[in-house]
C-alpha atoms as a PDB file:
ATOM      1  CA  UNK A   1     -18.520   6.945  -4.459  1.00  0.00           C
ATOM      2  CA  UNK A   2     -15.702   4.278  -5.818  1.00  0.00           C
ATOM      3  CA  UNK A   3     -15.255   1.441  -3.272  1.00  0.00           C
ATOM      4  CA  UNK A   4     -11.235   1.576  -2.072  1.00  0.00           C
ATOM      5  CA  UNK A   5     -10.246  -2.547  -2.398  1.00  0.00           C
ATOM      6  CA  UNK A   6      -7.420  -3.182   0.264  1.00  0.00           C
ATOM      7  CA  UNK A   7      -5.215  -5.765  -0.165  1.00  0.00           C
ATOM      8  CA  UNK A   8      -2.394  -6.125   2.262  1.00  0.00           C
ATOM      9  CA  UNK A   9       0.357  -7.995   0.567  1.00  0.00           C
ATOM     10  CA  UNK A  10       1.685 -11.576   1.856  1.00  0.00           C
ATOM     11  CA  UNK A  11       0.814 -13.515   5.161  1.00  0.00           C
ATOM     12  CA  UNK A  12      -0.057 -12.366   8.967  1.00  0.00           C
ATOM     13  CA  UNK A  13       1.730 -13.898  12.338  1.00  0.00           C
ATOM     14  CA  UNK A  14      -0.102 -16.872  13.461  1.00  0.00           C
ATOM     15  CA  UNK A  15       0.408 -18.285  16.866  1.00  0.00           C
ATOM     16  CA  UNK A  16       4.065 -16.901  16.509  1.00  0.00           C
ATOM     17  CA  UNK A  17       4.807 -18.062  13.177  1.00  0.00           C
ATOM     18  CA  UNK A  18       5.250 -15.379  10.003  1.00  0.00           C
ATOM     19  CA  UNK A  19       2.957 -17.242   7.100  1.00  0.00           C
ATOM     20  CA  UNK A  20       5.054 -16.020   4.130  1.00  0.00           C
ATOM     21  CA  UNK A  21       8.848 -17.150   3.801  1.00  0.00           C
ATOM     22  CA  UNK A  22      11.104 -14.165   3.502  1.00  0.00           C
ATOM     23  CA  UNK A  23       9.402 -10.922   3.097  1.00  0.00           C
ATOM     24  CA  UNK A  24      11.219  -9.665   6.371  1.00  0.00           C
ATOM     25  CA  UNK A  25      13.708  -6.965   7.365  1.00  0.00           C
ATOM     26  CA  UNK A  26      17.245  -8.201   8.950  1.00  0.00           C
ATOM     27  CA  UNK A  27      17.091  -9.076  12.711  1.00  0.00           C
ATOM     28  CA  UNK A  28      18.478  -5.532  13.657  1.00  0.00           C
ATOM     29  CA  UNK A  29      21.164  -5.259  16.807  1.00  0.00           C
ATOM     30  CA  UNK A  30      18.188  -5.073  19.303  1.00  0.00           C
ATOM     31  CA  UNK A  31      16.423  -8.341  18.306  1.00  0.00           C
ATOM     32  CA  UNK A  32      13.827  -6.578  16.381  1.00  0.00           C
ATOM     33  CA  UNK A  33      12.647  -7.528  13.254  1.00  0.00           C
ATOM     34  CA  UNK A  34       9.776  -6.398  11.007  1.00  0.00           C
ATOM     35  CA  UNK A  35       7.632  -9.477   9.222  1.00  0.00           C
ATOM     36  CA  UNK A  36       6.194  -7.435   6.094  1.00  0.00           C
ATOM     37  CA  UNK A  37       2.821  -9.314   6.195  1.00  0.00           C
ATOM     38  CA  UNK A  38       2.082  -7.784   9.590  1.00  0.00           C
ATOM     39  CA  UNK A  39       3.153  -3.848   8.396  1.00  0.00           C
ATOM     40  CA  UNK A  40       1.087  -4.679   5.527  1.00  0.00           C
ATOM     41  CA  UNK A  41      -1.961  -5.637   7.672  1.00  0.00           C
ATOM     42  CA  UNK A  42      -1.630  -3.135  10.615  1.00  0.00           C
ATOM     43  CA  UNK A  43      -1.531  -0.148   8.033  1.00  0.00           C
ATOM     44  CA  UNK A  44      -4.626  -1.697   6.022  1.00  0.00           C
ATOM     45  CA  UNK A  45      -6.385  -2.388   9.433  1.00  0.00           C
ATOM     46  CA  UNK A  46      -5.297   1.461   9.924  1.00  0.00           C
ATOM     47  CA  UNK A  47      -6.976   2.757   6.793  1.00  0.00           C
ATOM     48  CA  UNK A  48      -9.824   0.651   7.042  1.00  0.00           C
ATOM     49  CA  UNK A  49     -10.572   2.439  10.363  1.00  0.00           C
ATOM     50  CA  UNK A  50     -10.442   5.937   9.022  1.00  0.00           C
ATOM     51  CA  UNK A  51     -12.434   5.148   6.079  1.00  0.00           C
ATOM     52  CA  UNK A  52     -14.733   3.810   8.237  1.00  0.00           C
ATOM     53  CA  UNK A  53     -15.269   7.052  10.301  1.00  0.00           C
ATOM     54  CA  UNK A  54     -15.497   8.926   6.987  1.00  0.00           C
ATOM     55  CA  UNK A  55     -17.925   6.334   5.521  1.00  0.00           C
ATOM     56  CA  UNK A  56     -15.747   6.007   2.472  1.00  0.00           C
ATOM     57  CA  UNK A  57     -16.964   2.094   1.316  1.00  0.00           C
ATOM     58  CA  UNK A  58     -14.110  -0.308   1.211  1.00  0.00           C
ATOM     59  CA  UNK A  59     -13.260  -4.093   1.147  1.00  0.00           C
ATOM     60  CA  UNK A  60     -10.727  -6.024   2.851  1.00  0.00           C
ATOM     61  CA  UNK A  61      -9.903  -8.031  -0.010  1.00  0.00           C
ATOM     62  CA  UNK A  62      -7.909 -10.408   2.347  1.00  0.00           C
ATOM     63  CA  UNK A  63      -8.954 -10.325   6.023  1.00  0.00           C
ATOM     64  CA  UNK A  64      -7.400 -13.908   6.521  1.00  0.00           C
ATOM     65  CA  UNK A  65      -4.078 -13.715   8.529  1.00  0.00           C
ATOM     66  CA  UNK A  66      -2.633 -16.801   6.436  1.00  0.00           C
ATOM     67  CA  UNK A  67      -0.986 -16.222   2.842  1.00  0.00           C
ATOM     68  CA  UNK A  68      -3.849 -15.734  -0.094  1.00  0.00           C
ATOM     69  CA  UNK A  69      -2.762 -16.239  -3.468  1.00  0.00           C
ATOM     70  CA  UNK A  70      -2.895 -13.497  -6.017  1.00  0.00           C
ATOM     71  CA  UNK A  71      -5.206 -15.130  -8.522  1.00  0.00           C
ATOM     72  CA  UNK A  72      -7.363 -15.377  -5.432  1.00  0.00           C
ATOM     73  CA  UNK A  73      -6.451 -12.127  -4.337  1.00  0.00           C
ATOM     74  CA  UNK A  74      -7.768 -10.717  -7.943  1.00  0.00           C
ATOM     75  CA  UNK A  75     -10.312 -12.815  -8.103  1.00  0.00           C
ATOM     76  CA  UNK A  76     -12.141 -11.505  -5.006  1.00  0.00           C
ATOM     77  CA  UNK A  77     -11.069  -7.921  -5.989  1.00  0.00           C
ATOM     78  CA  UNK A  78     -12.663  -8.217  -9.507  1.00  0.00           C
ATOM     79  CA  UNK A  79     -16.345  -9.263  -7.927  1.00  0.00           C
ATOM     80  CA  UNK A  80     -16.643  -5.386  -7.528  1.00  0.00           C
ATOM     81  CA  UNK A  81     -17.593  -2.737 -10.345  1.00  0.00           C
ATOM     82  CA  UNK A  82     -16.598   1.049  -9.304  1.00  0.00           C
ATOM     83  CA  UNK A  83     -13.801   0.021  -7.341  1.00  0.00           C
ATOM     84  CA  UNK A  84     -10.161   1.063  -7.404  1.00  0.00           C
ATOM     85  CA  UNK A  85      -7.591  -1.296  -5.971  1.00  0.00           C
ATOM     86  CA  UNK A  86      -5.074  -0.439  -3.403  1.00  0.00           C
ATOM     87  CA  UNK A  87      -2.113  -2.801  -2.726  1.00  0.00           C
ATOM     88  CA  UNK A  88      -0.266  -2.220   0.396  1.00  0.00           C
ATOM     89  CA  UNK A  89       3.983  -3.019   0.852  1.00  0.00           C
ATOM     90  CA  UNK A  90       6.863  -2.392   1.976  1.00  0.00           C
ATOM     91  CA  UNK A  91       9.973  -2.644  -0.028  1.00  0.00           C
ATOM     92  CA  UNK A  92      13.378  -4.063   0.145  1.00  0.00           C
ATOM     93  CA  UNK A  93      16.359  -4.622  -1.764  1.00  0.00           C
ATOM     94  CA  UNK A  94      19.037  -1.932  -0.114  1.00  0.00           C
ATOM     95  CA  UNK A  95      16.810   1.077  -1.561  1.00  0.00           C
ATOM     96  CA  UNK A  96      15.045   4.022   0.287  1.00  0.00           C
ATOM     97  CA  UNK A  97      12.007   5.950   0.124  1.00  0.00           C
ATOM     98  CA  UNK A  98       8.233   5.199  -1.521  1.00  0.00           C
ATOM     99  CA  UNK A  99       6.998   4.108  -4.725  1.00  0.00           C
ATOM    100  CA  UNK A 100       3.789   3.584  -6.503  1.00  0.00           C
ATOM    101  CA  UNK A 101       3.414   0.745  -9.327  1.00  0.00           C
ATOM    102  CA  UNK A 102       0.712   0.474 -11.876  1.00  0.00           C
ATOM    103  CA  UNK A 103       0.229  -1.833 -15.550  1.00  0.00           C
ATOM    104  CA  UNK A 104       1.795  -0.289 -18.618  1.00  0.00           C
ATOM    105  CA  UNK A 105       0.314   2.126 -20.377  1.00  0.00           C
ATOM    106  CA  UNK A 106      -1.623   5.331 -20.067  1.00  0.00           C
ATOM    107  CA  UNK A 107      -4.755   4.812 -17.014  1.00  0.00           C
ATOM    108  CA  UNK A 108      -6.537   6.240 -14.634  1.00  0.00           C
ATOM    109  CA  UNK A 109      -4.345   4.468 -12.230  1.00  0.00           C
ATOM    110  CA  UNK A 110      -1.747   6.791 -13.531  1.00  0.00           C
ATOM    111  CA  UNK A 111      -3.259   9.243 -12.189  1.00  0.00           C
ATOM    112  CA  UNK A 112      -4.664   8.043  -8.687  1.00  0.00           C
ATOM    113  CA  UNK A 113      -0.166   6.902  -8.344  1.00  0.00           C
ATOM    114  CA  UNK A 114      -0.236  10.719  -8.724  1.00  0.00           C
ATOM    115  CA  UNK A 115      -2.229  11.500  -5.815  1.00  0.00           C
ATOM    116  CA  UNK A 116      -0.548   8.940  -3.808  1.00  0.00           C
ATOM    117  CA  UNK A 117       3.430  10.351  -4.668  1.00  0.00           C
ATOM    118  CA  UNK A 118       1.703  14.117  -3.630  1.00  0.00           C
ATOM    119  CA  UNK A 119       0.195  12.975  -0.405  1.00  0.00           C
ATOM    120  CA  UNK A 120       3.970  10.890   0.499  1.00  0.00           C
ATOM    121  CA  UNK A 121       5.460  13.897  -0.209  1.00  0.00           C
ATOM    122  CA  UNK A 122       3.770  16.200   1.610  1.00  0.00           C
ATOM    123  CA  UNK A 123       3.753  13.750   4.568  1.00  0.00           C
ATOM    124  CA  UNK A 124       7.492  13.170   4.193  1.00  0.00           C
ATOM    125  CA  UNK A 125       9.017  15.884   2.422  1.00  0.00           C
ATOM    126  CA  UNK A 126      12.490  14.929   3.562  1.00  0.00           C
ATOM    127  CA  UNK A 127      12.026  11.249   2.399  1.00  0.00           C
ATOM    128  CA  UNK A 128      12.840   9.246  -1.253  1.00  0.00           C
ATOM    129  CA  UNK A 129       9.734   9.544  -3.583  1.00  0.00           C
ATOM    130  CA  UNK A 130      11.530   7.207  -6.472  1.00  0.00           C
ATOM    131  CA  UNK A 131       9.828   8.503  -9.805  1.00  0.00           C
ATOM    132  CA  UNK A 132      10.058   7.348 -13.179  1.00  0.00           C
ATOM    133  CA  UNK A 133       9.665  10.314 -15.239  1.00  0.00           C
ATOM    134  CA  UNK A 134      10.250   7.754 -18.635  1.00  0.00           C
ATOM    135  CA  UNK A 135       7.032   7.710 -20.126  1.00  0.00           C
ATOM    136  CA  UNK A 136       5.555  11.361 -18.377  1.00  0.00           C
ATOM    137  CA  UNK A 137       4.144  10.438 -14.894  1.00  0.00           C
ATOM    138  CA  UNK A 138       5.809  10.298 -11.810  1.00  0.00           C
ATOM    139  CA  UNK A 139       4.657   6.606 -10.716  1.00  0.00           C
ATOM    140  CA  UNK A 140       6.848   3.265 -12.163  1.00  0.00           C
ATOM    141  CA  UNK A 141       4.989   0.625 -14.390  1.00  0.00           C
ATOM    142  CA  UNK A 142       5.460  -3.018 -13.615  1.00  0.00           C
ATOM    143  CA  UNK A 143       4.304  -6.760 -14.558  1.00  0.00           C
ATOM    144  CA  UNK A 144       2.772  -7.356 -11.397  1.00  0.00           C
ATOM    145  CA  UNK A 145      -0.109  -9.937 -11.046  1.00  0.00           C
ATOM    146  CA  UNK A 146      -2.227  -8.389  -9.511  1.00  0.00           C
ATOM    147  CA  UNK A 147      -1.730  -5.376 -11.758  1.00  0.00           C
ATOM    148  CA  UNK A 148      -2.247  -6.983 -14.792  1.00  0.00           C
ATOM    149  CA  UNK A 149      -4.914  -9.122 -13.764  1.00  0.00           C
ATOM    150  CA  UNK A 150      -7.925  -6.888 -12.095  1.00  0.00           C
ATOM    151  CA  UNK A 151      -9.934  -5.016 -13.975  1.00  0.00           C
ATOM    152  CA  UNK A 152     -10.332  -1.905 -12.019  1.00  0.00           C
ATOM    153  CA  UNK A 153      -7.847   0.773 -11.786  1.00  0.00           C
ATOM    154  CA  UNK A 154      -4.965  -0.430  -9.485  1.00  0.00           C
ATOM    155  CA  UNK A 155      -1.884   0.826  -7.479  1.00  0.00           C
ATOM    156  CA  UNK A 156       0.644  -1.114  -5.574  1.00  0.00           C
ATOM    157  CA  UNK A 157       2.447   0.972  -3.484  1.00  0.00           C
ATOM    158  CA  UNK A 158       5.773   0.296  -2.021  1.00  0.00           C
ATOM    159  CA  UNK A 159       6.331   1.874   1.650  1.00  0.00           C
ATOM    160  CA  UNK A 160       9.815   2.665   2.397  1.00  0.00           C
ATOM    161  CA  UNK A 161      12.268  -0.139   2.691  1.00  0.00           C
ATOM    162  CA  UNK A 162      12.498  -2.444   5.586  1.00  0.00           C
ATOM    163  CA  UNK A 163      16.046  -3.417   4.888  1.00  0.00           C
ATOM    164  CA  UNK A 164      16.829   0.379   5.240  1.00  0.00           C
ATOM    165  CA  UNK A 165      17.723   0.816   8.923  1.00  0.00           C
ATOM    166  CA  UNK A 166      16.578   4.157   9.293  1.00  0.00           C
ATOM    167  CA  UNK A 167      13.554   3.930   7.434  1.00  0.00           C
ATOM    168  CA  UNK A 168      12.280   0.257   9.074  1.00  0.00           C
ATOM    169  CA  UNK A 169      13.315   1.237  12.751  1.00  0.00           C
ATOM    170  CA  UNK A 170      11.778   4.822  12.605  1.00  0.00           C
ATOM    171  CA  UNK A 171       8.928   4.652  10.637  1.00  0.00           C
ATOM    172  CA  UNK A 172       7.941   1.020   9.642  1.00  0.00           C
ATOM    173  CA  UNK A 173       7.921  -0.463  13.623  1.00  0.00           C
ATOM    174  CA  UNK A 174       6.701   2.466  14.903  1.00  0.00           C
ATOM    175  CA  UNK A 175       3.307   3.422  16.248  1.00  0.00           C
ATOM    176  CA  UNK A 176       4.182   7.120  15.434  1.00  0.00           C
ATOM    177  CA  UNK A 177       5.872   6.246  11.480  1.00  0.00           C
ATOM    178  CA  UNK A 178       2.679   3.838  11.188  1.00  0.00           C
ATOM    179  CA  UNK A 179       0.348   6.444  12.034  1.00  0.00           C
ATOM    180  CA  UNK A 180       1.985   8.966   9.228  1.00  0.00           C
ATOM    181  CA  UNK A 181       2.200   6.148   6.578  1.00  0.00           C
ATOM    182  CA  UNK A 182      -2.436   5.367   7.555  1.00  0.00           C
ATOM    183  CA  UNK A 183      -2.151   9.148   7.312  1.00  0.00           C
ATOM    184  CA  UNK A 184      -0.999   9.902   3.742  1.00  0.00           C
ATOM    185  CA  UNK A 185      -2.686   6.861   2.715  1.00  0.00           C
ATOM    186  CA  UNK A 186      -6.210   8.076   3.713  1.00  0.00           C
ATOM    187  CA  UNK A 187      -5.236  11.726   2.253  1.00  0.00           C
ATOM    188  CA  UNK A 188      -4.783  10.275  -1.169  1.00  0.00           C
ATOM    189  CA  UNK A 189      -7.687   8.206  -1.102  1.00  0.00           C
ATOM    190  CA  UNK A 190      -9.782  11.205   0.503  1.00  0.00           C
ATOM    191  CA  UNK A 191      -8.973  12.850  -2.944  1.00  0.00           C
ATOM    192  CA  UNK A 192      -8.823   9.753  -5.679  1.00  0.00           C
ATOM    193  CA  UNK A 193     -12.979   9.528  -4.311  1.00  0.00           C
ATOM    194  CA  UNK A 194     -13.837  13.101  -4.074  1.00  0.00           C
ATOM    195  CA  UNK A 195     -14.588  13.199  -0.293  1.00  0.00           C
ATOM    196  CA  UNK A 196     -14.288  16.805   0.148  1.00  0.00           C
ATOM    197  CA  UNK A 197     -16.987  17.361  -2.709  1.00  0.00           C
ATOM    198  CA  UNK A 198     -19.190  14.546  -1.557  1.00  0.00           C
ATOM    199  CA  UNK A 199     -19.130  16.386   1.989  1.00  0.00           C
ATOM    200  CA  UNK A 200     -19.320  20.420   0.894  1.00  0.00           C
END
């Protein structure tokens, strides 16, 4: 069975203070605000659990609450053969909905973006999967470091948009939206390793 490499994107919340500048939503009416770093880590640290129970094998790729770079970020992730490499976000930029990144060209990441736009979908069928259908596959292809740079198949995925009201305050800060998100996550990588057949 592949080993599922989970790297949640940018810095935790140490004694108070958010490691990564920006990478947060507004300060909404109520005083809340949502530090990306921390989503990124609670859903990870959500995943990690489940795969656990299932005894899927997995690596924290950065367990450290303080900001990692991404050439150490890919350099850790690429000390593992039979891997695929799963990089957790949430997006922003006045958008809404879910998307899933890989390199250009044709991959087997293609195809694992695949299973992770089904599970979304089914999860939240009234929510934004964004697509590009350009080049015949539903995911969108970007320069992205660590995308370019690890040798194993890889997916960044891009978890609603925490400058979207709706989407941060109902489902990003919530334990209930949080839940869902770990949910659909696990789903897809349930299927991308074959669970179900390892388990008949």
């Amino acid at each position: 069975m592949k080993t599922i490499l989970l790297d949640n994107g940018h810095g935790g919340i140490i004694n108070g203070e958010y490691q990564t500048a920006g990478k947060r939503s507004p300060e909404w009416k109520d005083g809340s605000q949502l530090f990306e770093g921390e989503f990124n880590r609670a859903i990870v640290n959500g995943i990690i659990e489940e795969l656990t129970i299932l005894k899927i094998p997995y690596v924290n790729i950065v367990p450290e609450l303080k900001d990692i770079s991404l050439e150490t970020r890919t350099n850790r992730a690429n000390e593992y053969d039979d891997s695929i490499y799963i990089s957790i976000h949430s997006n922003a930029g006045g958008g809404s909905g879910f998307e899933a990144y890989t390199y250009y060209g044709e991959s087997k990441s293609d195809g694992y973006a695949a299973i992770f736009y089904n599970a979304f979908t089914k999860e939240f069928p009234t929510l934004n999967a964004r697509t590009d259908y350009s080049d015949g596959d539903v995911d969108k292809e970007a320069n992205f470091y660590v995308l370019r740079t690890t040798k194993m198949p890889s997916v960044l995925l891009e978890i609603l948009f925490m400058d979207n009201f709706s989407e941060c305050k109902e489902y990003l800060m919530t334990k209930h939206g949080r839940f869902r998100i770990i949910k659909f996550c696990v789903e897809a990588i349930k299927q991308i390793v074959g669970y179900d057949e390892y388990n008949m």
